[in-house]
C-alpha atoms as a PDB file:
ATOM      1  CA  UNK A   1     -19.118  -7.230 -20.956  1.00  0.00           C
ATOM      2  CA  UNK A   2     -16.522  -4.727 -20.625  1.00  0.00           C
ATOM      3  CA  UNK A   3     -13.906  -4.481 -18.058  1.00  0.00           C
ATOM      4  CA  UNK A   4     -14.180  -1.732 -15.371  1.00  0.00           C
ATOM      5  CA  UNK A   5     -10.337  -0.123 -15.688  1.00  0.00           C
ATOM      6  CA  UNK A   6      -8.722   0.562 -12.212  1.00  0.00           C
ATOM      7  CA  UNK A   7      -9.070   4.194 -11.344  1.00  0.00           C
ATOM      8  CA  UNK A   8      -5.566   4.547  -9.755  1.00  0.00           C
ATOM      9  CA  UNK A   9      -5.224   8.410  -9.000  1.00  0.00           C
ATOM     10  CA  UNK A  10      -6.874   8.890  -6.388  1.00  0.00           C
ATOM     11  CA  UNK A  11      -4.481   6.129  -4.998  1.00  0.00           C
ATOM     12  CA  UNK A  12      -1.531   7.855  -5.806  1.00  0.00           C
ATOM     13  CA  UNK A  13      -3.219  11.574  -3.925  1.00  0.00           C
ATOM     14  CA  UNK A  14      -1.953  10.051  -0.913  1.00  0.00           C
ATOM     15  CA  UNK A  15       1.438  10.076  -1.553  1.00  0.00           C
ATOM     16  CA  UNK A  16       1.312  13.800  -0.866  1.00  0.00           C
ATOM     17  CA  UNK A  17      -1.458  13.518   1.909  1.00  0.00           C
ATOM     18  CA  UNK A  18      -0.155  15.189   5.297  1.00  0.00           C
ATOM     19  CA  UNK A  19      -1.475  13.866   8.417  1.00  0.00           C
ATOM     20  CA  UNK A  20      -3.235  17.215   9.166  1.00  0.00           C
ATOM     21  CA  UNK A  21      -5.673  16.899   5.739  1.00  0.00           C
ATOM     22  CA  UNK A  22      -6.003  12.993   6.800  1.00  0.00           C
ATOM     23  CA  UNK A  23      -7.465  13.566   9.846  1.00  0.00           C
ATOM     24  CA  UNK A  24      -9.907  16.073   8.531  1.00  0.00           C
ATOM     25  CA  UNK A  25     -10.582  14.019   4.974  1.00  0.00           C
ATOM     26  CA  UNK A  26     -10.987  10.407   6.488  1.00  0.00           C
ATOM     27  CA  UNK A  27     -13.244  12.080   9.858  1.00  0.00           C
ATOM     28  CA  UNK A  28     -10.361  10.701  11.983  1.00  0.00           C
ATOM     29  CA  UNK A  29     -11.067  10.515  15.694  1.00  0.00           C
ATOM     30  CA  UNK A  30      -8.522  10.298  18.380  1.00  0.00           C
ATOM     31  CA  UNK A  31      -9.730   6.994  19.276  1.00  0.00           C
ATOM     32  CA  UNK A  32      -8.349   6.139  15.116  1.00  0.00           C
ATOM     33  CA  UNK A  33      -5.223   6.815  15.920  1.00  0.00           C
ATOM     34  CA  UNK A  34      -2.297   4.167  17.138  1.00  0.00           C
ATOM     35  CA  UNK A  35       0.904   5.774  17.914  1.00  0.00           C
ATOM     36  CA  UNK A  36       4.465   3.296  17.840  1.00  0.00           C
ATOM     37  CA  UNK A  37       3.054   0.975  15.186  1.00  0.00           C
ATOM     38  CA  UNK A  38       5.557  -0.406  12.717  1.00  0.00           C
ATOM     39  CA  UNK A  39       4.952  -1.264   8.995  1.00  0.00           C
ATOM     40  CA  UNK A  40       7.663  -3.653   7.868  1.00  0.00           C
ATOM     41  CA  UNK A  41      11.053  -2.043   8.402  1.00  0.00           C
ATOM     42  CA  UNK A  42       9.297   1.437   9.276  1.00  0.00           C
ATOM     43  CA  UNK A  43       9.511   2.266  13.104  1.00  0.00           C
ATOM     44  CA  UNK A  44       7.960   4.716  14.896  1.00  0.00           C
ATOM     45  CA  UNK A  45       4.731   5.248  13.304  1.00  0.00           C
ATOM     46  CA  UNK A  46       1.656   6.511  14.025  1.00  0.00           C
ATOM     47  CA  UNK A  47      -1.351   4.761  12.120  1.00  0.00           C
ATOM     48  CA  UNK A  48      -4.517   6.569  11.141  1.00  0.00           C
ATOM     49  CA  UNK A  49      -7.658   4.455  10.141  1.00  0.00           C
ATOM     50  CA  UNK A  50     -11.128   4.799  10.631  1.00  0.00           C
ATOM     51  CA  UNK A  51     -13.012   1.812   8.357  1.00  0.00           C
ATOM     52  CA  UNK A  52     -16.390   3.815   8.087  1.00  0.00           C
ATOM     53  CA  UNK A  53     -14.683   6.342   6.128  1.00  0.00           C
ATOM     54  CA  UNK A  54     -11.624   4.843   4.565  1.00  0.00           C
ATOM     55  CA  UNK A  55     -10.699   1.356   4.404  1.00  0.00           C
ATOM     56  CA  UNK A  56      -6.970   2.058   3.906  1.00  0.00           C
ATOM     57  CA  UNK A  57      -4.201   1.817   6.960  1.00  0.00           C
ATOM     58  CA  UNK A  58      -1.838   5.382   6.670  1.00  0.00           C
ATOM     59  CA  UNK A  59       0.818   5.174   8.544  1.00  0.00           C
ATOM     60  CA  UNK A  60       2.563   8.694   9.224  1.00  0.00           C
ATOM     61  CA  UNK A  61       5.583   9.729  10.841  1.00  0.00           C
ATOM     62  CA  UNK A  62       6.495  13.601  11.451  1.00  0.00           C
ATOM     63  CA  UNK A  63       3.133  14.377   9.608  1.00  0.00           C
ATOM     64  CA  UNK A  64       3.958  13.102   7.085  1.00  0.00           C
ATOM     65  CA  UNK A  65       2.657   9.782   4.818  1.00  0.00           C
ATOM     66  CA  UNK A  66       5.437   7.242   4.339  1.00  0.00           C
ATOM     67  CA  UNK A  67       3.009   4.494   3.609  1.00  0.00           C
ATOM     68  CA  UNK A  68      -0.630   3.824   2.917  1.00  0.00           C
ATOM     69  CA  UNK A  69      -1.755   0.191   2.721  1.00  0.00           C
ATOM     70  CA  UNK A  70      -4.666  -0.615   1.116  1.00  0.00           C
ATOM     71  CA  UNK A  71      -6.183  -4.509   1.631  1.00  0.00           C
ATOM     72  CA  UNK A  72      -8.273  -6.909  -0.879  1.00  0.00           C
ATOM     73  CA  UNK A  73     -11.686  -5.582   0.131  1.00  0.00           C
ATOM     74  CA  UNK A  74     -11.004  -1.711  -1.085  1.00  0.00           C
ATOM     75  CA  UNK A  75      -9.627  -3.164  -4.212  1.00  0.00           C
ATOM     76  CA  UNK A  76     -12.487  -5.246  -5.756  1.00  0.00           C
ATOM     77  CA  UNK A  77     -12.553  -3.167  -8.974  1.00  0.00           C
ATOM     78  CA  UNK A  78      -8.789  -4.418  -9.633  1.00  0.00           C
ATOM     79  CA  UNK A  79      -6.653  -7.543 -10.312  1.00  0.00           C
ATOM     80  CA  UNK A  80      -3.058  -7.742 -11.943  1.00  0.00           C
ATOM     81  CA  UNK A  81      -3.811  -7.691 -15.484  1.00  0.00           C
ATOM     82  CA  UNK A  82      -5.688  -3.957 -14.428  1.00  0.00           C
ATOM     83  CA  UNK A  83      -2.600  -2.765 -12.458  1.00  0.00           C
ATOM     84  CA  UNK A  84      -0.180  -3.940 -15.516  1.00  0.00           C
ATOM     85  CA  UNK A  85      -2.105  -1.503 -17.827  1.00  0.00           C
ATOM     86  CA  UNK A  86      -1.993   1.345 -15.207  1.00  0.00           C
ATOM     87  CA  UNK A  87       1.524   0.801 -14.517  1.00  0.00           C
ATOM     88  CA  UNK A  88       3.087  -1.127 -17.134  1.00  0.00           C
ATOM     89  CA  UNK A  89       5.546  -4.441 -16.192  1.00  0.00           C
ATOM     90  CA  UNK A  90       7.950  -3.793 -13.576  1.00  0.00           C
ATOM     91  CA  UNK A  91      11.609  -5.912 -13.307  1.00  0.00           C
ATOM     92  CA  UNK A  92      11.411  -5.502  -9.373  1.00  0.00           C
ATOM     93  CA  UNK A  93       9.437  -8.348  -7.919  1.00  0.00           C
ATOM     94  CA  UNK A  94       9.738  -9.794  -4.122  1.00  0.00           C
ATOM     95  CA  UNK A  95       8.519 -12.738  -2.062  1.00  0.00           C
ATOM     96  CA  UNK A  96       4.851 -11.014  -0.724  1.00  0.00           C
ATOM     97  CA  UNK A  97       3.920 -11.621   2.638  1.00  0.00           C
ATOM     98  CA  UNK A  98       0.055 -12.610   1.160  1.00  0.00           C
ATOM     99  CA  UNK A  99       0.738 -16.222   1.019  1.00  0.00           C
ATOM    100  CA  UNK A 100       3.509 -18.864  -0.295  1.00  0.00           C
ATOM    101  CA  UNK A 101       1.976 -18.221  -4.149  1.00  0.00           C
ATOM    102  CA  UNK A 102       1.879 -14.449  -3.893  1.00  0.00           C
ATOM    103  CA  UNK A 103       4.182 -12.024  -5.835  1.00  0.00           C
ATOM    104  CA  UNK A 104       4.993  -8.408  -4.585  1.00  0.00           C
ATOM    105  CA  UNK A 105       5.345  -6.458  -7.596  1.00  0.00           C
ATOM    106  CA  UNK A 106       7.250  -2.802  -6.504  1.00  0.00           C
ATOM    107  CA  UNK A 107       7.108   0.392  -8.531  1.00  0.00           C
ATOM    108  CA  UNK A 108       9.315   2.311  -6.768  1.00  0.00           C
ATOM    109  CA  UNK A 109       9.633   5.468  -8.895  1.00  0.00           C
ATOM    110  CA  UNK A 110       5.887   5.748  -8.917  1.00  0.00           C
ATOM    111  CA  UNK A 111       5.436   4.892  -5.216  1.00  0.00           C
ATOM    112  CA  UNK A 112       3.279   2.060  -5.674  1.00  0.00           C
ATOM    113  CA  UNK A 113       4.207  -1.953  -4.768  1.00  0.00           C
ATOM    114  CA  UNK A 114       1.275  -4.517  -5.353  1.00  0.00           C
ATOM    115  CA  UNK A 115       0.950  -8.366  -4.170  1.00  0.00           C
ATOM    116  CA  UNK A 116      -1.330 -10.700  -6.492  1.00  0.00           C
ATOM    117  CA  UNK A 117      -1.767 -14.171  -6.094  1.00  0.00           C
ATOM    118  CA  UNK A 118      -2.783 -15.069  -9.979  1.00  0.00           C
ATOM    119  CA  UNK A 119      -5.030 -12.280 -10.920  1.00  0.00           C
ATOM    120  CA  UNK A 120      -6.116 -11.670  -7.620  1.00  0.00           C
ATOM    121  CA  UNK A 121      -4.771  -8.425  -5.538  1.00  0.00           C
ATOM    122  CA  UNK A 122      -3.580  -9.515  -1.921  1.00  0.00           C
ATOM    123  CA  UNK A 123      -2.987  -5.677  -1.097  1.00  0.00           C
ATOM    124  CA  UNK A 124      -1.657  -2.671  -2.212  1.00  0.00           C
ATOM    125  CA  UNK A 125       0.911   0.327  -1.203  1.00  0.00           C
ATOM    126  CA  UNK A 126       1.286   3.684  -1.699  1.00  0.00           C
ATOM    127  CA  UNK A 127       4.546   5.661  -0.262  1.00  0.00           C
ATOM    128  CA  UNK A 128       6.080   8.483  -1.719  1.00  0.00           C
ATOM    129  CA  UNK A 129       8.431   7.539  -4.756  1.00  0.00           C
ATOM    130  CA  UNK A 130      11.719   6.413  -4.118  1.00  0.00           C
ATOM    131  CA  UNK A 131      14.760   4.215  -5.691  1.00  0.00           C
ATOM    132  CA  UNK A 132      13.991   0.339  -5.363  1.00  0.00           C
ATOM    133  CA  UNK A 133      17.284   0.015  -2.641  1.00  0.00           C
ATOM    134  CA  UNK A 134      15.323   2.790  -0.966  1.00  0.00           C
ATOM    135  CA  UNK A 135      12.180   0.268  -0.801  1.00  0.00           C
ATOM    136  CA  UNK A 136      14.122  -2.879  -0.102  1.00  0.00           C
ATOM    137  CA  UNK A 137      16.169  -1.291   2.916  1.00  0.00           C
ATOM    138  CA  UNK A 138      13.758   1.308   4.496  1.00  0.00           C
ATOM    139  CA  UNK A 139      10.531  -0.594   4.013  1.00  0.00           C
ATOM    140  CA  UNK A 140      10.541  -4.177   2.760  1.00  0.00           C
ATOM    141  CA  UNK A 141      10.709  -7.010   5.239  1.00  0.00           C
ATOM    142  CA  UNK A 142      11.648 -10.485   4.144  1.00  0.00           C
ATOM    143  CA  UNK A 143       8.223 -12.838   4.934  1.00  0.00           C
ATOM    144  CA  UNK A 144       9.373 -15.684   6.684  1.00  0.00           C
ATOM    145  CA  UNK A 145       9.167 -19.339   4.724  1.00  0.00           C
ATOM    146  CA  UNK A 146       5.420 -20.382   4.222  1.00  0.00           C
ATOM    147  CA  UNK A 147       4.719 -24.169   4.834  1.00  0.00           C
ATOM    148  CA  UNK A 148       1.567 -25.713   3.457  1.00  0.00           C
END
């Protein structure tokens, strides 16, 4: 049995996505919209998200995307080994906020970061590209110590 590949593209469209084409691509209603939501060290956001249409979390601010999260259950066609091939190994991994064995894997330049617990994909984010201080200062937050 073959391997499906992970289709990451469309992924990456939202890096460019403005608020405006959100609302009419993902059917958003007012009542999807949260306004003053934070995303790590983001402020100030407003989050878009309607789960009959898109499963993914965007979080905007001025119109525009500066992060789109995307959890476990959108990502069933993918694990790490899939995401290594698409992207290639990265040097810049983090402690992920998934769990105590999870391992945030950032791409920076291509605007993507990934958590994976073994094979398995916690989450992942698109934001548009940016250096990896960029990422650790502006959106990164240090999880807190896990305890079993």
């Amino acid at each position: 049995m073959t391997e499906r590949k992970f289709n990451l593209e469309p992924l990456l469209e939202l890096q460019t996505l403005s608020k405006d084409a959100a609302v009419a691509r993902f059917k958003i209603e007012p009542g999807d919209i949260e306004k003053g939501v934070e995303y790590g060290k983001l402020k100030k956001l407003e989050l878009l998200n309607n789960d009959e249409t898109e499963p993914t979390e965007l979080y905007f601010r001025g119109g525009n995307l500066r992060i789109a999260y995307i959890g476990r259950t959108a990502l069933q066609d993918g694990n790490k080994a899939a995401l290594f091939e698409a992207l290639g190994e990265t040097e810049h991994k983090l402690r992920s906020g998934a769990g105590k064995g999870a391992t945030l894997y950032v791409y920076p330049e291509k605007g993507v970061a990934f958590s994976a617990t073994g094979q398995r994909l916690d989450f992942l984010e698109v934001f548009p590209p940016c250096s990896f201080k960029d990422y650790q200062s502006e959106v990164y937050e240090e999880p807190p110590k896990f305890i079993r």
